[in-house]
Protein backbone atom coordinates (compact mmCIF):
# COMPACT_ATOMS: atom_id res chain seq x y z
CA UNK A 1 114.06 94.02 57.13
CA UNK A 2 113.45 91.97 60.18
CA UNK A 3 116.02 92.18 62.91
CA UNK A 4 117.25 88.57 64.14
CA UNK A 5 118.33 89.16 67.55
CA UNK A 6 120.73 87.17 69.63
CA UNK A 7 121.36 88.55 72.74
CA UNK A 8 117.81 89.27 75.13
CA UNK A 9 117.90 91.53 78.60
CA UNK A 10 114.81 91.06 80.16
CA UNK A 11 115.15 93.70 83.53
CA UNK A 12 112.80 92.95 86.26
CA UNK A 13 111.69 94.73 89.65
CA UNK A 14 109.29 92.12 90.76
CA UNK A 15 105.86 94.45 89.11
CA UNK A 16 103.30 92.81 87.42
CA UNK A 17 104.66 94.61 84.11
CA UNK A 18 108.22 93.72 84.44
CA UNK A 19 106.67 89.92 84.72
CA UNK A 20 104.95 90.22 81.97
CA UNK A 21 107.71 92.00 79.75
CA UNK A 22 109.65 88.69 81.14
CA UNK A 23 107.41 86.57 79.20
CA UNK A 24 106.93 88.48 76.41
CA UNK A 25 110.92 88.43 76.33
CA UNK A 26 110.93 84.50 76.38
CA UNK A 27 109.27 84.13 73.32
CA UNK A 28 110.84 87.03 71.41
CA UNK A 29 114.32 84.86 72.38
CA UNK A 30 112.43 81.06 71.59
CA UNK A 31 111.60 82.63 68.20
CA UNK A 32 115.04 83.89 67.76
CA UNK A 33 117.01 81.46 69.15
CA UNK A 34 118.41 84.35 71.52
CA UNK A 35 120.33 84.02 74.80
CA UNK A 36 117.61 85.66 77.60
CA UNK A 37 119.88 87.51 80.01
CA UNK A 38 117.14 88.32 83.28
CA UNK A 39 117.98 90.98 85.18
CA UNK A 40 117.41 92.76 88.41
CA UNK A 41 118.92 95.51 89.46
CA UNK A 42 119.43 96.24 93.13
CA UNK A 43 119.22 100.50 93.69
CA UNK A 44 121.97 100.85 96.18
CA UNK A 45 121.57 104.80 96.24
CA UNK A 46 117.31 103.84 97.41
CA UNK A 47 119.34 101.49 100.24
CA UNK A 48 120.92 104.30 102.33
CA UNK A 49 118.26 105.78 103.54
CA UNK A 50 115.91 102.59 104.30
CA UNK A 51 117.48 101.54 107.10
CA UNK A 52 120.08 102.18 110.33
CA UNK A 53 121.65 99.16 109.71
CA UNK A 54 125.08 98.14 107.76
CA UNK A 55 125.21 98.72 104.33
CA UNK A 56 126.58 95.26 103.84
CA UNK A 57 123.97 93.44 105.83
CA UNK A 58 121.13 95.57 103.77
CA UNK A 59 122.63 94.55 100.21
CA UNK A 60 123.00 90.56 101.57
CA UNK A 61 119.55 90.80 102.65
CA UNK A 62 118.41 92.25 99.02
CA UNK A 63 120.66 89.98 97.24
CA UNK A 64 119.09 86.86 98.72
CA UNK A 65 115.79 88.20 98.41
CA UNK A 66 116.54 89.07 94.31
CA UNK A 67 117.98 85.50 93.64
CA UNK A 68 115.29 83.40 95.30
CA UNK A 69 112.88 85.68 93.32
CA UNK A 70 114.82 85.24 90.50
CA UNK A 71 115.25 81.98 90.27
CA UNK A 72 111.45 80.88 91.22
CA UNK A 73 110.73 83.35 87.83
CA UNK A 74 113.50 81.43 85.71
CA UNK A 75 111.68 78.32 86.85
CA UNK A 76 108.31 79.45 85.69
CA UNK A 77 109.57 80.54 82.03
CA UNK A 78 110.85 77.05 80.84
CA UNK A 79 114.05 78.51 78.88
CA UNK A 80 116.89 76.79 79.00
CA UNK A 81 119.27 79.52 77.01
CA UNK A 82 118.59 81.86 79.65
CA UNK A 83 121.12 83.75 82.71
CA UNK A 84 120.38 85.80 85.78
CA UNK A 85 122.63 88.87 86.26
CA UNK A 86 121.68 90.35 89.91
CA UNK A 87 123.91 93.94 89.30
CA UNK A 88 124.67 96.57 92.54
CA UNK A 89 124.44 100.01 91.12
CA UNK A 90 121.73 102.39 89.23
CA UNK A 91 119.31 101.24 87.04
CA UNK A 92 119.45 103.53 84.74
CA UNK A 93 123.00 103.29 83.94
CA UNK A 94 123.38 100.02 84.40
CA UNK A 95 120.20 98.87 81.57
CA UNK A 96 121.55 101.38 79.05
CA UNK A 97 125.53 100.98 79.28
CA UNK A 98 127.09 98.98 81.38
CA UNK A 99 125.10 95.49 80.94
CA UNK A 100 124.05 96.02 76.87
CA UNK A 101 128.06 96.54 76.39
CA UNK A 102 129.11 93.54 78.73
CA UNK A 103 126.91 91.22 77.36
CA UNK A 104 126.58 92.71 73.51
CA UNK A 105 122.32 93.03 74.01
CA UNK A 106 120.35 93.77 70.87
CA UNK A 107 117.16 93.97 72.90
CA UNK A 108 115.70 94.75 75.89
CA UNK A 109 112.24 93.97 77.22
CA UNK A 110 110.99 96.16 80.01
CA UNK A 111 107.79 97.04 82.08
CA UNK A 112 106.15 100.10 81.20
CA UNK A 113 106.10 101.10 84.67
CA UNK A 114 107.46 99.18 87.80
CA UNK A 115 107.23 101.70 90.91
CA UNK A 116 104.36 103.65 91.99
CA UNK A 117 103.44 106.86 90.62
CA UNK A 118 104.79 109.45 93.34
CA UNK A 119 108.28 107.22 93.79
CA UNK A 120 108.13 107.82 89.75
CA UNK A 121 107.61 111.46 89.82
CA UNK A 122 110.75 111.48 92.65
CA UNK A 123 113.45 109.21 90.53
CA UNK A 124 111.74 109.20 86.92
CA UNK A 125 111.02 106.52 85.32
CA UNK A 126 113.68 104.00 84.49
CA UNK A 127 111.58 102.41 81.46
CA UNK A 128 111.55 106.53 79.86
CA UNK A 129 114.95 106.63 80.60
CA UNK A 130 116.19 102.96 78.75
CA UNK A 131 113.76 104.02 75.70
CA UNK A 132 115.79 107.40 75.92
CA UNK A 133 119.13 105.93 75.89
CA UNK A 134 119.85 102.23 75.12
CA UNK A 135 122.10 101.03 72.65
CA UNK A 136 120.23 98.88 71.01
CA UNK A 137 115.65 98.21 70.43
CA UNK A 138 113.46 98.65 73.44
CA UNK A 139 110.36 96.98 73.89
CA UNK A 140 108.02 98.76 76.82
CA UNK A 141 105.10 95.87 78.22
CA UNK A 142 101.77 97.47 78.99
């Protein structure tokens, strides 16, 4: 049985892989005739200790940076059923519960690896952990 899905998450971290799970997520939703939600999600626990200054200041500065990159990326993909979601919080709980259940997503399209290797050995990796413990199909881009 084929699954028809409806609702696409697409999370990005500005890798080449999570770019090219973003395509490969547009045309899983063109064939399905899915809403693509694309998401980044801003680490605020990986802000504290980058810089002296105001936590507030730090997350405008990220915020403006995600949207502009976000938006030049929606650009580039030609879908019109698509939304940005640029979420505050950790990754990992925000790909597997909080976003899937707000926004009822069937699928979600990630990179198979976004940070570098030590930073992955540190945290571990997101992707492992969304495979691990999503609600709904995962598909990891090589």
């Amino acid at each position: 049985m084929i699954n028809r899905y409806k609702h696409i998450m697409v999370a990005v971290d500005g890798s080449d892989q999570s770019e090219d799970a973003y395509f490969e997520a547009i045309g899983a939703a063109r064939r399905n005739e899915a809403k693509l939600y694309l998401v980044h999600v801003i680490d605020d626990s990986s802000l504290l200790v980058r810089s002296a200054q105001p936590m507030e200041d730090i997350l405008a500065e990220e915020s403006q940076e995600a949207k502009e990159y976000l938006e030049g990326l929606k650009a580039r993909g030609r879908y019109n059923d698509m939304e940005i979601i640029q979420y505050i919080g950790n990754p990992k709980k925000a790909l597997t519960e909080e976003l899937p259940k707000q926004y009822d997503i069937d699928l979600i399209y990630v990179g198979a690896t976004g940070k570098g290797r030590f930073q992955r050995l540190l945290v571990g990796s997101t992707s492992g952990y969304i495979v691990n413990h999503a609600p709904c199909n995962v598909m990891v881009v090589r």
